[in-house]
C-alpha atoms as a PDB file:
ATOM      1  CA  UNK A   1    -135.568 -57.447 130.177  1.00  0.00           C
ATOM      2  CA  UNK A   2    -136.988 -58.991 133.495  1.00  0.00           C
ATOM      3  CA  UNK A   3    -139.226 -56.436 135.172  1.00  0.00           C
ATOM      4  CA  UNK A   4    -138.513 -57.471 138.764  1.00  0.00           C
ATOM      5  CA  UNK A   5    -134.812 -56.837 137.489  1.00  0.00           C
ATOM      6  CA  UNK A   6    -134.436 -53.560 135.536  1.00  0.00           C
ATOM      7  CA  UNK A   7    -130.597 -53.278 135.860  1.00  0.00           C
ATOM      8  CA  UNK A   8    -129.849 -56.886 134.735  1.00  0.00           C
ATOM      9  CA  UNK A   9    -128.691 -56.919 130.880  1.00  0.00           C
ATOM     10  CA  UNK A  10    -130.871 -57.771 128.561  1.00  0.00           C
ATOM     11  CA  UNK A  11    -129.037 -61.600 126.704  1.00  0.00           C
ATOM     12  CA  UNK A  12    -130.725 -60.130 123.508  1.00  0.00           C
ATOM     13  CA  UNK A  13    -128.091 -57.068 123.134  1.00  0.00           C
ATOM     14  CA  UNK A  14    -125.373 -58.087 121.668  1.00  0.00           C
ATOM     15  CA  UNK A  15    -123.165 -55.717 123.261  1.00  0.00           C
ATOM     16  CA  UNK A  16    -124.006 -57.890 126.532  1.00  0.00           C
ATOM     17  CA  UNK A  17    -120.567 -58.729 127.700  1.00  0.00           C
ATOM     18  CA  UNK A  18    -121.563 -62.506 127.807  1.00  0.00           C
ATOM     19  CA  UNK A  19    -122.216 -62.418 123.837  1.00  0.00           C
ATOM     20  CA  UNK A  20    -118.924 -60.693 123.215  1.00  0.00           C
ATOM     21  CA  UNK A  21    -117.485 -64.073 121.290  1.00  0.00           C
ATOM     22  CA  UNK A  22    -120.366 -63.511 118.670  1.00  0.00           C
ATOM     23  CA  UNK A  23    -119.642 -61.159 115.713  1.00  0.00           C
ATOM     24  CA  UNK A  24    -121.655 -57.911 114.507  1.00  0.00           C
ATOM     25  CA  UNK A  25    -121.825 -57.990 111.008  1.00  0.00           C
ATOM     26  CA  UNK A  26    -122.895 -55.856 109.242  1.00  0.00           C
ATOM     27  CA  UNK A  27    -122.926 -54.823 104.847  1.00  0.00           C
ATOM     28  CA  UNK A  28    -121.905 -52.240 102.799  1.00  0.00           C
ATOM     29  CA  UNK A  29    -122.023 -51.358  99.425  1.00  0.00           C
ATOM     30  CA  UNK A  30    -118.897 -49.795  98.079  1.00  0.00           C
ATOM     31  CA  UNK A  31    -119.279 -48.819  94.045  1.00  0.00           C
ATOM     32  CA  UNK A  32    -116.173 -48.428  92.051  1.00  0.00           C
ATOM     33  CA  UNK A  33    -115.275 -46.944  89.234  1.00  0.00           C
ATOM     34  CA  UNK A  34    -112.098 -46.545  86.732  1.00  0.00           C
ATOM     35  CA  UNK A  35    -111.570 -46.980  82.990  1.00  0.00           C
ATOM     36  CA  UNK A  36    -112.091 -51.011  83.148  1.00  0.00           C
ATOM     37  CA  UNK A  37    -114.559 -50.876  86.210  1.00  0.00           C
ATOM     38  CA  UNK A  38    -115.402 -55.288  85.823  1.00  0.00           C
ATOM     39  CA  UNK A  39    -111.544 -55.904  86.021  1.00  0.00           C
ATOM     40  CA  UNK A  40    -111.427 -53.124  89.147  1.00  0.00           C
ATOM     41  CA  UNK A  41    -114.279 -54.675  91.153  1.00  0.00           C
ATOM     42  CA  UNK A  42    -112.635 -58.400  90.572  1.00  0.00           C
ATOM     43  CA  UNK A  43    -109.761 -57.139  91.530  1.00  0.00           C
ATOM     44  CA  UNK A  44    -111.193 -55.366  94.940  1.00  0.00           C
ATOM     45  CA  UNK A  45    -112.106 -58.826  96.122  1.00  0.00           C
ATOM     46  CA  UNK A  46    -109.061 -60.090  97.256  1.00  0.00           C
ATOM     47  CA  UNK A  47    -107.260 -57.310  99.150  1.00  0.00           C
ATOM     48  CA  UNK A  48    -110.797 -56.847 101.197  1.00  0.00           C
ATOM     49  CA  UNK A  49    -110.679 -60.044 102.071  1.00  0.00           C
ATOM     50  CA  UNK A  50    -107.265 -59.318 103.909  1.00  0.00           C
ATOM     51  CA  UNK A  51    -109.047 -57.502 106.213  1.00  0.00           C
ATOM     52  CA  UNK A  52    -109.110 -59.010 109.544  1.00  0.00           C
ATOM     53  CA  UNK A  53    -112.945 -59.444 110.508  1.00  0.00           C
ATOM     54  CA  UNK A  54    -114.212 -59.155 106.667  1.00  0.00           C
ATOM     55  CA  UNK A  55    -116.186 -62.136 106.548  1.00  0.00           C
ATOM     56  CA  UNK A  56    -117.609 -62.060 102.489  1.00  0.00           C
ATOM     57  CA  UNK A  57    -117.333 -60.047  99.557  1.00  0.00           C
ATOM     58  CA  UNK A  58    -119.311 -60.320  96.940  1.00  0.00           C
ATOM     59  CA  UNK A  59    -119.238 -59.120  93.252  1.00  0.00           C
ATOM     60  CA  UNK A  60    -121.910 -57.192  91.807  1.00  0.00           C
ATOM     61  CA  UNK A  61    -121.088 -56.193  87.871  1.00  0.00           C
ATOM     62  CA  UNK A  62    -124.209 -55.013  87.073  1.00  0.00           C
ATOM     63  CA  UNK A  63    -124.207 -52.349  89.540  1.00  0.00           C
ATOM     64  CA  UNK A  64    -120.236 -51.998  89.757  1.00  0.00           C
ATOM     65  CA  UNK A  65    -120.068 -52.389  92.880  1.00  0.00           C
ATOM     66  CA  UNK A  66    -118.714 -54.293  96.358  1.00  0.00           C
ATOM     67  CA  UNK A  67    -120.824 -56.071  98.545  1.00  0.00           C
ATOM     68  CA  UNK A  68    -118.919 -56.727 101.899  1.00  0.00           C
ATOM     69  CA  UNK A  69    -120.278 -58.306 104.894  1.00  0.00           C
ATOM     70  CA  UNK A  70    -117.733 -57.522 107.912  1.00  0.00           C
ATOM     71  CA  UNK A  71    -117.558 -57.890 111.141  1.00  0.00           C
ATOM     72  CA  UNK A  72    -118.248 -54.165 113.362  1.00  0.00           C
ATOM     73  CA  UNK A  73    -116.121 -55.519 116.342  1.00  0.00           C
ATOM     74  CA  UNK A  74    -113.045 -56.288 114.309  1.00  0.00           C
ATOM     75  CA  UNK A  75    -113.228 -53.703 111.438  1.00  0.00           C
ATOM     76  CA  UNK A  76    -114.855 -50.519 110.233  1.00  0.00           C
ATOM     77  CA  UNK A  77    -115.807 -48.916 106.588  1.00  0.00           C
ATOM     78  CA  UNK A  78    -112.999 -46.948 106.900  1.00  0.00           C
ATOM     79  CA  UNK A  79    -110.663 -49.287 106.998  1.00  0.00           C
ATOM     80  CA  UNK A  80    -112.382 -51.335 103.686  1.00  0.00           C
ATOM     81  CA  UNK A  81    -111.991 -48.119 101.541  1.00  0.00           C
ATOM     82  CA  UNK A  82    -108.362 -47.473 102.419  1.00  0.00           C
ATOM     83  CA  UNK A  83    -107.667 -51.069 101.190  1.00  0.00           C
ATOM     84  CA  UNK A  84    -109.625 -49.670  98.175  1.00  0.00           C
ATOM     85  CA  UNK A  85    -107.548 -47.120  97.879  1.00  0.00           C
ATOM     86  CA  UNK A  86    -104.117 -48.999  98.325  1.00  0.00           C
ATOM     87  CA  UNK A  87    -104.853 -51.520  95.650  1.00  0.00           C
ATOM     88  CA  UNK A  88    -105.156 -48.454  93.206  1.00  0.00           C
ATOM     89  CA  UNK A  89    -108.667 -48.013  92.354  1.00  0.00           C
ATOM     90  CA  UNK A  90    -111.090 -45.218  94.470  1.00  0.00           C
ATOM     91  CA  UNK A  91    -114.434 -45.723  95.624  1.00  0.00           C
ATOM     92  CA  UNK A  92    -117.280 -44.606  93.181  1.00  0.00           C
ATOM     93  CA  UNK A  93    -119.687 -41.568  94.580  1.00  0.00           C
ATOM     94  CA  UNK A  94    -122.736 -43.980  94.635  1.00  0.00           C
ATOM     95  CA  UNK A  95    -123.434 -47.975  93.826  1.00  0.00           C
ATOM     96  CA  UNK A  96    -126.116 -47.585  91.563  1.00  0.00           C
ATOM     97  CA  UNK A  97    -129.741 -49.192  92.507  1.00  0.00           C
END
C-alpha cells in the first residue's frame, strides 16, 4: 500500500478486482475409507476432476487419502465431498499424518 494513497488497493491482494483472471487455489486433504479403501481413492480421482475449477488431484495410498488442489473462486470443499459422496464412497473422519 502507498502511504500518500491509503484508499488505493493494494496489487498484492488477490481479491483486487484487477487480479480477478488469476485463480485462488488452495488444498485439501480428503481421507477415505470403505472395505477396499486403494481401489476407492483411485477411483475418487476422476469424478473430482469433473469439478469445474479442480485443478489436481493427487493420490496418496499410504495415508488413504485425496489431495486436491482447487480453485476457491470456482469451487468450494463442499462441493468436492458431494462428488465423493455421489460416486459411492464417504469421506473418512481424518487423513491420517
Amino acid at each position: 500500500m502507498d502511504p500518500a494513497r491509503p484508499n488505493d488497493p493494494d496489487p498484492a491482494d488477490p481479491f483486487n478486482p484487477e487480479r480477478a483472471d488469476h485463480a485462488i487455489l488452495e488444498t485439501i486433504e480428503i481421507a477415505t475409507e470403505g472395505e477396499n479403501r486403494h481401489d476407492a481413492v483411485r477411483k475418487l480421482r476422476q469424478p473430482l476432476m469433473k469439478i469445474k475449477g479442480v485443478h489436481s488431484v493427487k493420490v496418496d495410498l499410504k495415508h488413504e487419502r485425496v489431495i486436491v488442489t482447487f480453485d476457491a473462486r470456482k469451487t468450494h470443499p463442499p462441493d468436492l465431498h458431494d462428488a465423493i459422496l455421489k460416486s459411492g464412497y464417504k469421506p473418512g473422519p481424518a487423513a491420517a499424518s
